[in-house]
PDB file of N, CA and C in Angstrom:
ATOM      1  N   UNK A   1     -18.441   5.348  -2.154  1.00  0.00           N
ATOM      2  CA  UNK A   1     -18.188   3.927  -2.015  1.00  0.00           C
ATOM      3  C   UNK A   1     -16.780   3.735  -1.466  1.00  0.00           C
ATOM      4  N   UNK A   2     -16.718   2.890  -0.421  1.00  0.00           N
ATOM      5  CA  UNK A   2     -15.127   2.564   0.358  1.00  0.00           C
ATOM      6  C   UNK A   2     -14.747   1.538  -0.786  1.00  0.00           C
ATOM      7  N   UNK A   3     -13.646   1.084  -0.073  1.00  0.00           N
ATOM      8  CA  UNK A   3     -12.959  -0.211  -0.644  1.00  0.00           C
ATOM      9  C   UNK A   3     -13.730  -1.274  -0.228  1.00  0.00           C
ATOM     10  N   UNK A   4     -14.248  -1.487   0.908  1.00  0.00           N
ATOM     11  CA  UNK A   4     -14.858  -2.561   1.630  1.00  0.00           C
ATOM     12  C   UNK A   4     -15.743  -3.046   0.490  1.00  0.00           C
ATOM     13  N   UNK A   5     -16.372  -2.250   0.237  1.00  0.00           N
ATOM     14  CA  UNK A   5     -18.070  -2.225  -0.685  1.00  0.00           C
ATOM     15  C   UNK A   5     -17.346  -2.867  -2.105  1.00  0.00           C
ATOM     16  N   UNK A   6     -16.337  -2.968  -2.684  1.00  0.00           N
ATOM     17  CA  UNK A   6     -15.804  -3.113  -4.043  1.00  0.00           C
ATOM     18  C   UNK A   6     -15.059  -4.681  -4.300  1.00  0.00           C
ATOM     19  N   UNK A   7     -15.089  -5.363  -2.948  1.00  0.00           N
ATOM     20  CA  UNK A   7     -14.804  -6.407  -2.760  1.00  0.00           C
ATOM     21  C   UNK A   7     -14.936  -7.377  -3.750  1.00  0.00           C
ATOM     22  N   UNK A   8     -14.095  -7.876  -4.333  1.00  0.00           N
ATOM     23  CA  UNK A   8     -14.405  -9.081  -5.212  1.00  0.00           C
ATOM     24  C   UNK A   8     -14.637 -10.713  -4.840  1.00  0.00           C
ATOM     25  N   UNK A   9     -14.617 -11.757  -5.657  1.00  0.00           N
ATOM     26  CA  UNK A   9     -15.027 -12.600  -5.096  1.00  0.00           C
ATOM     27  C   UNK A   9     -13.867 -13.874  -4.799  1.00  0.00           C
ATOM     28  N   UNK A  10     -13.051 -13.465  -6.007  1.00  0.00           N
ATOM     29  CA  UNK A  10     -11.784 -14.615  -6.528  1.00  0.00           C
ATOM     30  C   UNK A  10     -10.873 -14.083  -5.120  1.00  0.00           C
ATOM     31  N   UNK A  11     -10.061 -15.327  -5.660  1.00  0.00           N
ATOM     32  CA  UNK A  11      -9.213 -15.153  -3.421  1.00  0.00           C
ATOM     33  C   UNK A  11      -7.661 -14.517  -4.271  1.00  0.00           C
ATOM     34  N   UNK A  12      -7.179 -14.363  -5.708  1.00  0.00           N
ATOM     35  CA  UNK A  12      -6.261 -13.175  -5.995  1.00  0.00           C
ATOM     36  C   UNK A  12      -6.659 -12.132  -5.208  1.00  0.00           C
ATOM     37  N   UNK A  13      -8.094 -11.234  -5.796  1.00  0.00           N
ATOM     38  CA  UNK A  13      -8.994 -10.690  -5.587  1.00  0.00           C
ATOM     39  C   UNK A  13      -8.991 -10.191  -3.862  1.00  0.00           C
ATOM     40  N   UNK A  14      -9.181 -11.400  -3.069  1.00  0.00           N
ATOM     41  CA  UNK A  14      -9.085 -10.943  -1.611  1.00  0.00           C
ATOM     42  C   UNK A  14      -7.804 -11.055  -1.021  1.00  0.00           C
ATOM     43  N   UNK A  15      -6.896 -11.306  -1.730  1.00  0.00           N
ATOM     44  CA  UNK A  15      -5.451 -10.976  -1.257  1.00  0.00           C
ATOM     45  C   UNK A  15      -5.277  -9.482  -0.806  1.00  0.00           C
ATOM     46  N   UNK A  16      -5.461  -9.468  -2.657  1.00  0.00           N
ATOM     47  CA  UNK A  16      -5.344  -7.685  -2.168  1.00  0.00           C
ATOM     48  C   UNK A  16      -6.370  -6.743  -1.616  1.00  0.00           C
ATOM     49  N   UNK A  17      -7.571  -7.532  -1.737  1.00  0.00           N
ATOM     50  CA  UNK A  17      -8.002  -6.690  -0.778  1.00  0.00           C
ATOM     51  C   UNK A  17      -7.734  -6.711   0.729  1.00  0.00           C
ATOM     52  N   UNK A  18      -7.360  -7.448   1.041  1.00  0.00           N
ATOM     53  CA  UNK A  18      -6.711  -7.666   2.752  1.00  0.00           C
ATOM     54  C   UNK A  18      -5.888  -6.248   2.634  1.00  0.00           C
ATOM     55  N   UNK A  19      -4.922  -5.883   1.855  1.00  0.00           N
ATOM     56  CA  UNK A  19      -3.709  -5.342   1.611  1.00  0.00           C
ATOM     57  C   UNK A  19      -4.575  -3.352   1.770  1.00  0.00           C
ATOM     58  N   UNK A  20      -5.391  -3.572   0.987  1.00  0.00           N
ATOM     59  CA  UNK A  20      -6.480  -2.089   0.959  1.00  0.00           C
ATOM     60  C   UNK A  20      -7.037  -1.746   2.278  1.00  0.00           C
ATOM     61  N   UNK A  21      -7.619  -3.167   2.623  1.00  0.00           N
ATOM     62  CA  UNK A  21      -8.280  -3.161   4.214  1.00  0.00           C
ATOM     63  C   UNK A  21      -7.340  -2.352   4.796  1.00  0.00           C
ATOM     64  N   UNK A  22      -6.168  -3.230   5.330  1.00  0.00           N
ATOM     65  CA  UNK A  22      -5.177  -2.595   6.416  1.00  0.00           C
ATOM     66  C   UNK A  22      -4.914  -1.306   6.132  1.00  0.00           C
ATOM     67  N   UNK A  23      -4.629  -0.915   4.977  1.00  0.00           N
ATOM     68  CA  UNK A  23      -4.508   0.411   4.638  1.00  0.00           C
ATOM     69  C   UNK A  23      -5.082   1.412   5.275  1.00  0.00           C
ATOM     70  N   UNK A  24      -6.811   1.664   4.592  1.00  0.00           N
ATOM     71  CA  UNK A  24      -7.988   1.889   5.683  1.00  0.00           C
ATOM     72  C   UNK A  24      -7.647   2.071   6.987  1.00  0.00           C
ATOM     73  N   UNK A  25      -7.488   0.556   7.606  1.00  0.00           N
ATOM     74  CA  UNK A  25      -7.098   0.703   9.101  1.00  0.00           C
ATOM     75  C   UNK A  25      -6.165   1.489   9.652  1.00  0.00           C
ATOM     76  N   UNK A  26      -4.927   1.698   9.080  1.00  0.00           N
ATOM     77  CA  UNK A  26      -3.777   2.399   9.098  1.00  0.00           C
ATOM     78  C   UNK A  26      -4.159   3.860   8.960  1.00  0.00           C
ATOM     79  N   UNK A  27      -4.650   4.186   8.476  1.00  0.00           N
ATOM     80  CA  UNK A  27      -5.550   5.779   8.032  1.00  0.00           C
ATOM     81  C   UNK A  27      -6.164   6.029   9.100  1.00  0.00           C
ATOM     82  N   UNK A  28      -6.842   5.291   9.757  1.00  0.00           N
ATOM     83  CA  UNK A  28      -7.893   5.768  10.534  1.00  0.00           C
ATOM     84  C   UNK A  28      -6.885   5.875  11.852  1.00  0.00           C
ATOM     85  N   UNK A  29      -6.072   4.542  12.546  1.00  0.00           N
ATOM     86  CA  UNK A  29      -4.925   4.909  13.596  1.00  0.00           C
ATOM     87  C   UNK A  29      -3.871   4.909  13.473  1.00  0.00           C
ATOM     88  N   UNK A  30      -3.220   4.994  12.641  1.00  0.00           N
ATOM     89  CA  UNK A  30      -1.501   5.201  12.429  1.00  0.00           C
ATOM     90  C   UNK A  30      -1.332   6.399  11.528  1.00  0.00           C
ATOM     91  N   UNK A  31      -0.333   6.106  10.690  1.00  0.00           N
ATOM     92  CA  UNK A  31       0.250   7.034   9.563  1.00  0.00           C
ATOM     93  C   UNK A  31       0.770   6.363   8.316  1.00  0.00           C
ATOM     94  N   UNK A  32       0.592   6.983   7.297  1.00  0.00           N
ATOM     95  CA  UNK A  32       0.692   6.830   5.879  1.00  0.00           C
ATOM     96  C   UNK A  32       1.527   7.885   5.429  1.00  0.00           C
ATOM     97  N   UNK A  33       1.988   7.215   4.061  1.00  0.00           N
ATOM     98  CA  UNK A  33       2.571   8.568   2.931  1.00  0.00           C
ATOM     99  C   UNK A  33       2.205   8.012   1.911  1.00  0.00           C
ATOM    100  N   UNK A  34       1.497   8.868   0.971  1.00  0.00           N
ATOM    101  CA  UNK A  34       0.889   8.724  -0.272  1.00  0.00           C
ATOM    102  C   UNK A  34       1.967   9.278  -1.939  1.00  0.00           C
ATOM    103  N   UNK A  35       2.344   8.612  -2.297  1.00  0.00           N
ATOM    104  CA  UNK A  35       3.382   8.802  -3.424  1.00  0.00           C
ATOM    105  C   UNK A  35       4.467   8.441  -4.090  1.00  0.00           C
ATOM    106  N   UNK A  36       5.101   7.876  -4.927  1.00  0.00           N
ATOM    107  CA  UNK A  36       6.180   7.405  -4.693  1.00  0.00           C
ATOM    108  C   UNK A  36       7.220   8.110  -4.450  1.00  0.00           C
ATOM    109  N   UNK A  37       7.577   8.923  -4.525  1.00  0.00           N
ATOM    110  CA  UNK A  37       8.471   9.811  -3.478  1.00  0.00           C
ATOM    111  C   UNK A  37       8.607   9.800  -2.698  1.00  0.00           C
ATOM    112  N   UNK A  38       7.505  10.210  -1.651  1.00  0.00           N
ATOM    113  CA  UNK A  38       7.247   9.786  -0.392  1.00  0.00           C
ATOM    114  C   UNK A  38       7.265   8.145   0.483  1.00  0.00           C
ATOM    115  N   UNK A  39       6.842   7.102  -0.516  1.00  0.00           N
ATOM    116  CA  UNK A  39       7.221   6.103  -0.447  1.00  0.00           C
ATOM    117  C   UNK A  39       9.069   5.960  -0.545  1.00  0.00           C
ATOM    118  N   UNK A  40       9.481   6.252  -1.505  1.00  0.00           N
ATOM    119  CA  UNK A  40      11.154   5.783  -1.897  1.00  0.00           C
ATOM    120  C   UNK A  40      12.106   6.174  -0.618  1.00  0.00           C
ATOM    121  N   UNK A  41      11.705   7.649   0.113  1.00  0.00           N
ATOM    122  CA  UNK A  41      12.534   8.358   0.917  1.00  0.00           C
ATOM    123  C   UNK A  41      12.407   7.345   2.332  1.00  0.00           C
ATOM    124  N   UNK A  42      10.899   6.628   2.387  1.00  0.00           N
ATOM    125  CA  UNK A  42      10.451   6.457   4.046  1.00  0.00           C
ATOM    126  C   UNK A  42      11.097   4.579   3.849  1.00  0.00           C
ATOM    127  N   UNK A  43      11.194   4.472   2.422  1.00  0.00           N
ATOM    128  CA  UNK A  43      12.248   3.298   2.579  1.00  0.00           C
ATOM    129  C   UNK A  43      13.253   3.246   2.595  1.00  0.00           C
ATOM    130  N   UNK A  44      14.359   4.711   2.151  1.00  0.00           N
ATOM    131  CA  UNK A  44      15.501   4.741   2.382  1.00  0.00           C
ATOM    132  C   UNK A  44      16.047   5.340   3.698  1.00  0.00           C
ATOM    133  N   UNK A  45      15.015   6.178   4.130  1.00  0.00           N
ATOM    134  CA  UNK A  45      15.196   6.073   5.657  1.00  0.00           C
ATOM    135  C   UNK A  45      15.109   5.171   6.802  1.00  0.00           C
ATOM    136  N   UNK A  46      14.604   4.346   5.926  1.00  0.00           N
ATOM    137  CA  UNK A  46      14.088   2.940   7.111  1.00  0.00           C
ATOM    138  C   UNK A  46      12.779   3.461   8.167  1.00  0.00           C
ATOM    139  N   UNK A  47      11.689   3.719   7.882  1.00  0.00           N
ATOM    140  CA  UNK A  47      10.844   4.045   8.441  1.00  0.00           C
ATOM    141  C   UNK A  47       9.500   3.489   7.718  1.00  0.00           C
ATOM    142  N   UNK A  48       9.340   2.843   7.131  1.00  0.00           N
ATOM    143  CA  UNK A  48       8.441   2.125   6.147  1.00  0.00           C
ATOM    144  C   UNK A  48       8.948   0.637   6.685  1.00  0.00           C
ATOM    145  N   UNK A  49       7.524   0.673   7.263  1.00  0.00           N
ATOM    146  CA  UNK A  49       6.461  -1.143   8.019  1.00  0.00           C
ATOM    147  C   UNK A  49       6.027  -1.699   6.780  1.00  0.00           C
ATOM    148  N   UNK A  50       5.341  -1.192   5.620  1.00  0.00           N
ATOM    149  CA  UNK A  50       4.845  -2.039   4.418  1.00  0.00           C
ATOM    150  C   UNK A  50       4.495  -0.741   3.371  1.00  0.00           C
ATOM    151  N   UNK A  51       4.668  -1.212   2.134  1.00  0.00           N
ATOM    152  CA  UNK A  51       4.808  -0.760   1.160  1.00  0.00           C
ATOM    153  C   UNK A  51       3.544  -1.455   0.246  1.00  0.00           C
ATOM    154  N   UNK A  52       2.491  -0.383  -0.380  1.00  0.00           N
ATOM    155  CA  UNK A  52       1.830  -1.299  -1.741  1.00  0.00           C
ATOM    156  C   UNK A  52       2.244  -0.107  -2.977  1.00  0.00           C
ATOM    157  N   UNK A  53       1.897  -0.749  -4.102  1.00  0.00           N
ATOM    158  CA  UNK A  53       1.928   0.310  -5.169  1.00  0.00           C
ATOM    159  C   UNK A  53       1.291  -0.507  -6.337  1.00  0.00           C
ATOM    160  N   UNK A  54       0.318  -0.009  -7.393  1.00  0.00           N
ATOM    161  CA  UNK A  54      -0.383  -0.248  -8.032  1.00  0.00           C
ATOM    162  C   UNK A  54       0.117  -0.700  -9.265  1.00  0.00           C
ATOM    163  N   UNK A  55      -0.217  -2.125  -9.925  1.00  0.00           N
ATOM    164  CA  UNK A  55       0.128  -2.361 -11.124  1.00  0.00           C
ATOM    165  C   UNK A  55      -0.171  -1.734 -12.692  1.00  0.00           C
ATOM    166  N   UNK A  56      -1.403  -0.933 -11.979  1.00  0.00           N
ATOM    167  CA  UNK A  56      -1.386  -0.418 -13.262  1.00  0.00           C
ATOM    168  C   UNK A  56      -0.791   1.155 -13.736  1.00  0.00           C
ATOM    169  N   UNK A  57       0.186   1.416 -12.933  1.00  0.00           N
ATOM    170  CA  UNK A  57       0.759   2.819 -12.918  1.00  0.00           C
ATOM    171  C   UNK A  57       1.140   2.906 -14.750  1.00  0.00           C
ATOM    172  N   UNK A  58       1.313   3.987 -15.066  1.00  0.00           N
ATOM    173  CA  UNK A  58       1.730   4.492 -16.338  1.00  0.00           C
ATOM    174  C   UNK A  58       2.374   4.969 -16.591  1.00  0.00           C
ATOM    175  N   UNK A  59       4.232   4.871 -17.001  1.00  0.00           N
ATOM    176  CA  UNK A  59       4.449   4.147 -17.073  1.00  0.00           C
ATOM    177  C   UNK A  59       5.367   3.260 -16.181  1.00  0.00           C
ATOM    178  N   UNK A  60       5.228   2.384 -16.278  1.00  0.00           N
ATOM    179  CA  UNK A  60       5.552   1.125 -15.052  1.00  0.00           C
ATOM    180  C   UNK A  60       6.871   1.736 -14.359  1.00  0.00           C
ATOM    181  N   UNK A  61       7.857   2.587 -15.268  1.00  0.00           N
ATOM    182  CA  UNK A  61       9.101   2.501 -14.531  1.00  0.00           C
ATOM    183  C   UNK A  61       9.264   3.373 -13.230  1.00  0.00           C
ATOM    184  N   UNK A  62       7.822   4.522 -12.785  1.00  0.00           N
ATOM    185  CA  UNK A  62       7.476   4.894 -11.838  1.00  0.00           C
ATOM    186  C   UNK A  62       7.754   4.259 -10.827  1.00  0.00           C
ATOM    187  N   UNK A  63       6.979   3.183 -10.688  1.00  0.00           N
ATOM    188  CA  UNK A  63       7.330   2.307  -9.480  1.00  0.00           C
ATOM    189  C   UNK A  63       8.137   1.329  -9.441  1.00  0.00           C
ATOM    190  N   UNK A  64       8.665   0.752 -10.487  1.00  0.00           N
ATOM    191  CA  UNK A  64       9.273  -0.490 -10.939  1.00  0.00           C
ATOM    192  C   UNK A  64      11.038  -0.545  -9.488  1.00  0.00           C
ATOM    193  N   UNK A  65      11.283   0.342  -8.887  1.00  0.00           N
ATOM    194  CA  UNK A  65      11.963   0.276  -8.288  1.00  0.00           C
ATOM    195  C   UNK A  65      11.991  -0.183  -6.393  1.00  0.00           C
ATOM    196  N   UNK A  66      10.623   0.229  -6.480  1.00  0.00           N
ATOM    197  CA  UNK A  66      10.019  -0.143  -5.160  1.00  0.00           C
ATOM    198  C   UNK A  66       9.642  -1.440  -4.558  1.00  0.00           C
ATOM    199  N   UNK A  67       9.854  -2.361  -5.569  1.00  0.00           N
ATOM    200  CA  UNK A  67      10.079  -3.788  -5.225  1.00  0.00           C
ATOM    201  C   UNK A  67      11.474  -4.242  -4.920  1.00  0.00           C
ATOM    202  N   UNK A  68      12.755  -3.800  -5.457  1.00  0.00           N
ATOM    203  CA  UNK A  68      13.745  -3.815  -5.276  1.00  0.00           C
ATOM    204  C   UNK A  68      14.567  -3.299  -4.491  1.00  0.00           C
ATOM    205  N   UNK A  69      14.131  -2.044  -4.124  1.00  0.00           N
ATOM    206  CA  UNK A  69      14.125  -1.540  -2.654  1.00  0.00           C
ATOM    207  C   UNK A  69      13.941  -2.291  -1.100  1.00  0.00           C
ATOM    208  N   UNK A  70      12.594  -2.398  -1.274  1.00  0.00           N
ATOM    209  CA  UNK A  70      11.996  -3.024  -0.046  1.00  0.00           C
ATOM    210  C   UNK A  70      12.701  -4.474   0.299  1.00  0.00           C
ATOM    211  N   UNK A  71      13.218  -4.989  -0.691  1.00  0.00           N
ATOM    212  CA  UNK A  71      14.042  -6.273  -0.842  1.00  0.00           C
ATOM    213  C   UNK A  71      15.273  -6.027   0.025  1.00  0.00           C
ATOM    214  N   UNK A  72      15.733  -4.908  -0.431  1.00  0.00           N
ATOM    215  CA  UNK A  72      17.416  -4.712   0.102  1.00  0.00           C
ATOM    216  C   UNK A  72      17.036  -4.211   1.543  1.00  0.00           C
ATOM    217  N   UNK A  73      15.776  -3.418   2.088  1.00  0.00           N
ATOM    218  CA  UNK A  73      16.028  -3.090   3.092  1.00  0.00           C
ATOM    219  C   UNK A  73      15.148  -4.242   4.317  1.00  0.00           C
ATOM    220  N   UNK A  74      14.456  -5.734   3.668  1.00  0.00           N
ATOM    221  CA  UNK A  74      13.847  -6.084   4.036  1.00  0.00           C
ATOM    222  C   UNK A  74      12.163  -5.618   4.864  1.00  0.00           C
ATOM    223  N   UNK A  75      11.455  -4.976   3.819  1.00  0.00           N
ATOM    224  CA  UNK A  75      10.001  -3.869   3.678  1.00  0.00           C
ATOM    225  C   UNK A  75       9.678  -4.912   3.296  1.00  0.00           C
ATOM    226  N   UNK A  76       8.137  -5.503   3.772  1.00  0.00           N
ATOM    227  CA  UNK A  76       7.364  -5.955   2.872  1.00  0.00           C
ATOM    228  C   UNK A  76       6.804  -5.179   1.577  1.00  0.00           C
ATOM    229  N   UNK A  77       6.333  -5.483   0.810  1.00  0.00           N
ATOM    230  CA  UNK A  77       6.231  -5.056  -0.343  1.00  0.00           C
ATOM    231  C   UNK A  77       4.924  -5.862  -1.070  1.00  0.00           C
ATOM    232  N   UNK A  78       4.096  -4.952  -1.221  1.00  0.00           N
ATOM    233  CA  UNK A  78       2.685  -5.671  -1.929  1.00  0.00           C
ATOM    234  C   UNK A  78       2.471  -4.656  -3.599  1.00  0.00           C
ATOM    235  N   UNK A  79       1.899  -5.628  -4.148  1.00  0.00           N
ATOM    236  CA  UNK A  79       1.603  -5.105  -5.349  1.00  0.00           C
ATOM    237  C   UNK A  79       0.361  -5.008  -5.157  1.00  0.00           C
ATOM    238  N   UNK A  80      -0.955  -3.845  -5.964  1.00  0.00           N
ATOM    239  CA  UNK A  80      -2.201  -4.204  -6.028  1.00  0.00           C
ATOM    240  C   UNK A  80      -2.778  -3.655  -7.473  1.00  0.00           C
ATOM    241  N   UNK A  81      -3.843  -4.197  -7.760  1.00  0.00           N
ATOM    242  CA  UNK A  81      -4.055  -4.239  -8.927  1.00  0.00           C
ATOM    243  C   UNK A  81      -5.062  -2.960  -9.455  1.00  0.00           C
ATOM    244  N   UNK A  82      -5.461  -1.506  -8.260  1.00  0.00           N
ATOM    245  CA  UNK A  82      -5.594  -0.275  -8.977  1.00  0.00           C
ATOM    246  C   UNK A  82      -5.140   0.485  -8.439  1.00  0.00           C
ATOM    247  N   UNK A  83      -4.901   1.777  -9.077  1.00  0.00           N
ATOM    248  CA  UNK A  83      -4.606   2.803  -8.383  1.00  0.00           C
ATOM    249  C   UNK A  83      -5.389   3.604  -7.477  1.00  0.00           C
ATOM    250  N   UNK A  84      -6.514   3.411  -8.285  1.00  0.00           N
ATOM    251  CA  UNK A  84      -7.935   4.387  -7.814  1.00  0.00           C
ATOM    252  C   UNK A  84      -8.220   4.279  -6.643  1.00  0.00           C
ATOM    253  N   UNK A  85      -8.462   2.426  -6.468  1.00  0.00           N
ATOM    254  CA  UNK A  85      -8.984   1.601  -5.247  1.00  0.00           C
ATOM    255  C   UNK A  85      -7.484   2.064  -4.200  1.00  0.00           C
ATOM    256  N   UNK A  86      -6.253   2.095  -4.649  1.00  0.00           N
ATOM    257  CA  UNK A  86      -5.644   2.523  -3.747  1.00  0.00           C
ATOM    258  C   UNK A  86      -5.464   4.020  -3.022  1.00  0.00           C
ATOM    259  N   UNK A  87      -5.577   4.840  -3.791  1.00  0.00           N
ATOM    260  CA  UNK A  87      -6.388   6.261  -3.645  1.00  0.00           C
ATOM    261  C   UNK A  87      -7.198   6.535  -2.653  1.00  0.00           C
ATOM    262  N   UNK A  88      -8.356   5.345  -2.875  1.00  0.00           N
ATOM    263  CA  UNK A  88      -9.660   5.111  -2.269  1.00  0.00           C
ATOM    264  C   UNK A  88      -9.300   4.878  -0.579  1.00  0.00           C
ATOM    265  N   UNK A  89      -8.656   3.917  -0.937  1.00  0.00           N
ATOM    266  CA  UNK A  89      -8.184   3.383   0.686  1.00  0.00           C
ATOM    267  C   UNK A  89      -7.219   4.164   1.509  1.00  0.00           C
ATOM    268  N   UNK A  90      -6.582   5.238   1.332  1.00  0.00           N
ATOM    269  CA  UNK A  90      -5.771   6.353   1.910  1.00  0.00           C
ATOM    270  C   UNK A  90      -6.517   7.319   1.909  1.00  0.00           C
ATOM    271  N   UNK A  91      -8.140   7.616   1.242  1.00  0.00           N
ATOM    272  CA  UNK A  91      -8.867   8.865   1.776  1.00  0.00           C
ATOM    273  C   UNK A  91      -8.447   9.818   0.915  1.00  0.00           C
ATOM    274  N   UNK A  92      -7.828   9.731  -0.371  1.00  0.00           N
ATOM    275  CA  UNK A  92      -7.394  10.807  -1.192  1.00  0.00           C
ATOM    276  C   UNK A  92      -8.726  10.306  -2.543  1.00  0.00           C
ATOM    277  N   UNK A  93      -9.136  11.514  -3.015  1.00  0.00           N
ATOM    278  CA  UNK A  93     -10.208  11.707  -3.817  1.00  0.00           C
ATOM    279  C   UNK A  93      -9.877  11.462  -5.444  1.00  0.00           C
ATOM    280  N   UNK A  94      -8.385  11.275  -5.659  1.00  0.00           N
ATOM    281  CA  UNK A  94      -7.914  10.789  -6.469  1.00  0.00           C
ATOM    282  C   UNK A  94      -6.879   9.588  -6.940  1.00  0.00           C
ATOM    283  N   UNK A  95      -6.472   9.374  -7.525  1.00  0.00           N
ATOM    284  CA  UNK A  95      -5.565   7.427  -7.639  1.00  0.00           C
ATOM    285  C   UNK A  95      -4.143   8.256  -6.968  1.00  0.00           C
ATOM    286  N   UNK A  96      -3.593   7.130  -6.562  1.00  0.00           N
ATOM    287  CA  UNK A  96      -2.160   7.144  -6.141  1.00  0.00           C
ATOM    288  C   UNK A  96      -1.480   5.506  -6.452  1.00  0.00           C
ATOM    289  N   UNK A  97      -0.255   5.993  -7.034  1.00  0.00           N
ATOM    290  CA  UNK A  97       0.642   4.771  -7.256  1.00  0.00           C
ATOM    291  C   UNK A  97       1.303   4.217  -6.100  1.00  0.00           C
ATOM    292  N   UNK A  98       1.537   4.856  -4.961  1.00  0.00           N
ATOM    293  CA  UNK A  98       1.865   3.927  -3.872  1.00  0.00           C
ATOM    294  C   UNK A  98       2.008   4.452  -2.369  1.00  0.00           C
ATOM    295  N   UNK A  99       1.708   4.095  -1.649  1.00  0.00           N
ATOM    296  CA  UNK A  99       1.586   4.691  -0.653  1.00  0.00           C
ATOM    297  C   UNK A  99       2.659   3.551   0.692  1.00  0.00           C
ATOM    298  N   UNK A 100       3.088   4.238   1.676  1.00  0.00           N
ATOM    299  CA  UNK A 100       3.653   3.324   2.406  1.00  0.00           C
ATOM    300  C   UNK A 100       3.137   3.958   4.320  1.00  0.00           C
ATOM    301  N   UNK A 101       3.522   2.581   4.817  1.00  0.00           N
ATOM    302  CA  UNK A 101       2.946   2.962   6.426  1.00  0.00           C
ATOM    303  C   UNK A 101       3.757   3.118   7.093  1.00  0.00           C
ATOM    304  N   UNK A 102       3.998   4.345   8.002  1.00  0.00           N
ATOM    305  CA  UNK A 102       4.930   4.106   8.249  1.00  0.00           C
ATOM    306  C   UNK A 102       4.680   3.712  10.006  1.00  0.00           C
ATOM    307  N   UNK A 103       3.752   4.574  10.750  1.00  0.00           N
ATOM    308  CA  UNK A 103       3.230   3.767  11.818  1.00  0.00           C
ATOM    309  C   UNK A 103       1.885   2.936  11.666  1.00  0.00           C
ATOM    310  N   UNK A 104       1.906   1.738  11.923  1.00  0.00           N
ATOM    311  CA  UNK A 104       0.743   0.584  11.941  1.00  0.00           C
ATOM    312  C   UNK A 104      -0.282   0.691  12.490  1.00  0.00           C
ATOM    313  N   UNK A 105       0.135   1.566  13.668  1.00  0.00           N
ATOM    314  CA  UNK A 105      -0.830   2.085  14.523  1.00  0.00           C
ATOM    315  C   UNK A 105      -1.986   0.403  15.146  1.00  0.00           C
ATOM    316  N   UNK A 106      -3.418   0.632  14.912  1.00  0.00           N
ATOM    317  CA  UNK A 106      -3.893  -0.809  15.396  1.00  0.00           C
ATOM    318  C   UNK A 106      -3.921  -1.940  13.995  1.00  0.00           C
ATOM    319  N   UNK A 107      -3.391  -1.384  13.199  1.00  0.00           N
ATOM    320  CA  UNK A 107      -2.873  -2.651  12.165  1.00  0.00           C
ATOM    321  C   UNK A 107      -2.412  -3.535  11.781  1.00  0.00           C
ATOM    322  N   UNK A 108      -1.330  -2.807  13.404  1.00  0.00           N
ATOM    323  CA  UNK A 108       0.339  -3.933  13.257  1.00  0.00           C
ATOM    324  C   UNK A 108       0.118  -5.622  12.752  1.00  0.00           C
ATOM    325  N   UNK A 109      -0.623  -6.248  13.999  1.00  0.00           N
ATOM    326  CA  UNK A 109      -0.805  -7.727  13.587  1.00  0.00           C
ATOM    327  C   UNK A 109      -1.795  -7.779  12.388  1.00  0.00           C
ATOM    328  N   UNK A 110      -2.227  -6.877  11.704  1.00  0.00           N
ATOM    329  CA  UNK A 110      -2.845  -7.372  10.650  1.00  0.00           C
ATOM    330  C   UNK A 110      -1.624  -7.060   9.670  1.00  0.00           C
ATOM    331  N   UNK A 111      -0.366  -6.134   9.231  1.00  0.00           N
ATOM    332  CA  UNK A 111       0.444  -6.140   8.916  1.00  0.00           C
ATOM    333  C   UNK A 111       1.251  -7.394   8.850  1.00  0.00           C
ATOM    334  N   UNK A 112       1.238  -7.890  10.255  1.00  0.00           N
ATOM    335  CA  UNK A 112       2.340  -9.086   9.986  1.00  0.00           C
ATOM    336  C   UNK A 112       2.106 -10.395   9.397  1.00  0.00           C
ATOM    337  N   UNK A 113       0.417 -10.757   9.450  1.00  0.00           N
ATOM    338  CA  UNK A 113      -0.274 -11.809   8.880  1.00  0.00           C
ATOM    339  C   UNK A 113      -0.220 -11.371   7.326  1.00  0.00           C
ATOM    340  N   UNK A 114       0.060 -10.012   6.708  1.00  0.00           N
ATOM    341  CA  UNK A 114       0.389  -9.916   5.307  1.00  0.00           C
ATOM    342  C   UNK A 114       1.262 -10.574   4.741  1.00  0.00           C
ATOM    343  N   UNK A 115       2.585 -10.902   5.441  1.00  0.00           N
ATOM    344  CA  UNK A 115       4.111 -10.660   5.131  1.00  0.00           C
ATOM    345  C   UNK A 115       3.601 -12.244   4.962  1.00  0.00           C
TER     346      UNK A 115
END
């Protein structure tokens, strides 16, 4: 099952799924990094187009910095509400707390209608 298929109905709900979509899209023609590590470095390098990371990480202070980041370096920055489903949408067979893009590849304008 993709992300597509898991779609909910409430428009919270299709926020973030817009946010999973592009992801997807980004996977298939651009580039990603899956982790927060990998996320923290591609924002302190300035090479990170958009940033998500999952609210339900365990415990929160994992990511709790990656909103505050993306702030100072002006990154968009999305929250979403699983890990799994975010997992799901980068093609990894297991959850990930955050992943960032760093080329948009054919995403871009769906990127910027996020922000």
């Amino acid at each position: 099952m993709n992300v597509v298929q898991m779609k909910n109905s409430s428009s919270d709900k299709e926020n973030k799924m817009d946010i999973y979509q592009v992801i997807e899209k980004v996977k298939m023609s651009g580039k990603i990094e899956k982790g927060t590590n990998e996320v923290t470095k591609a924002i302190e390098r300035g090479t990170a187009k958009l940033v998500a990371y999952a609210s339900d990480v365990e415990p929160k202070e994992i990511v709790q910095h990656l909103p505050i980041l993306c702030k100072e370096k002006n990154i968009p920055c999305h929250v979403v509400d699983s890990k799994q489903k975010l997992g799901l949408a980068t093609g990894l067979p297991v959850s990930t707390s955050s992943v960032v893009v760093i080329d948009a590849g054919e995403a871009a304008s769906d990127i910027k209608s996020l922000k």
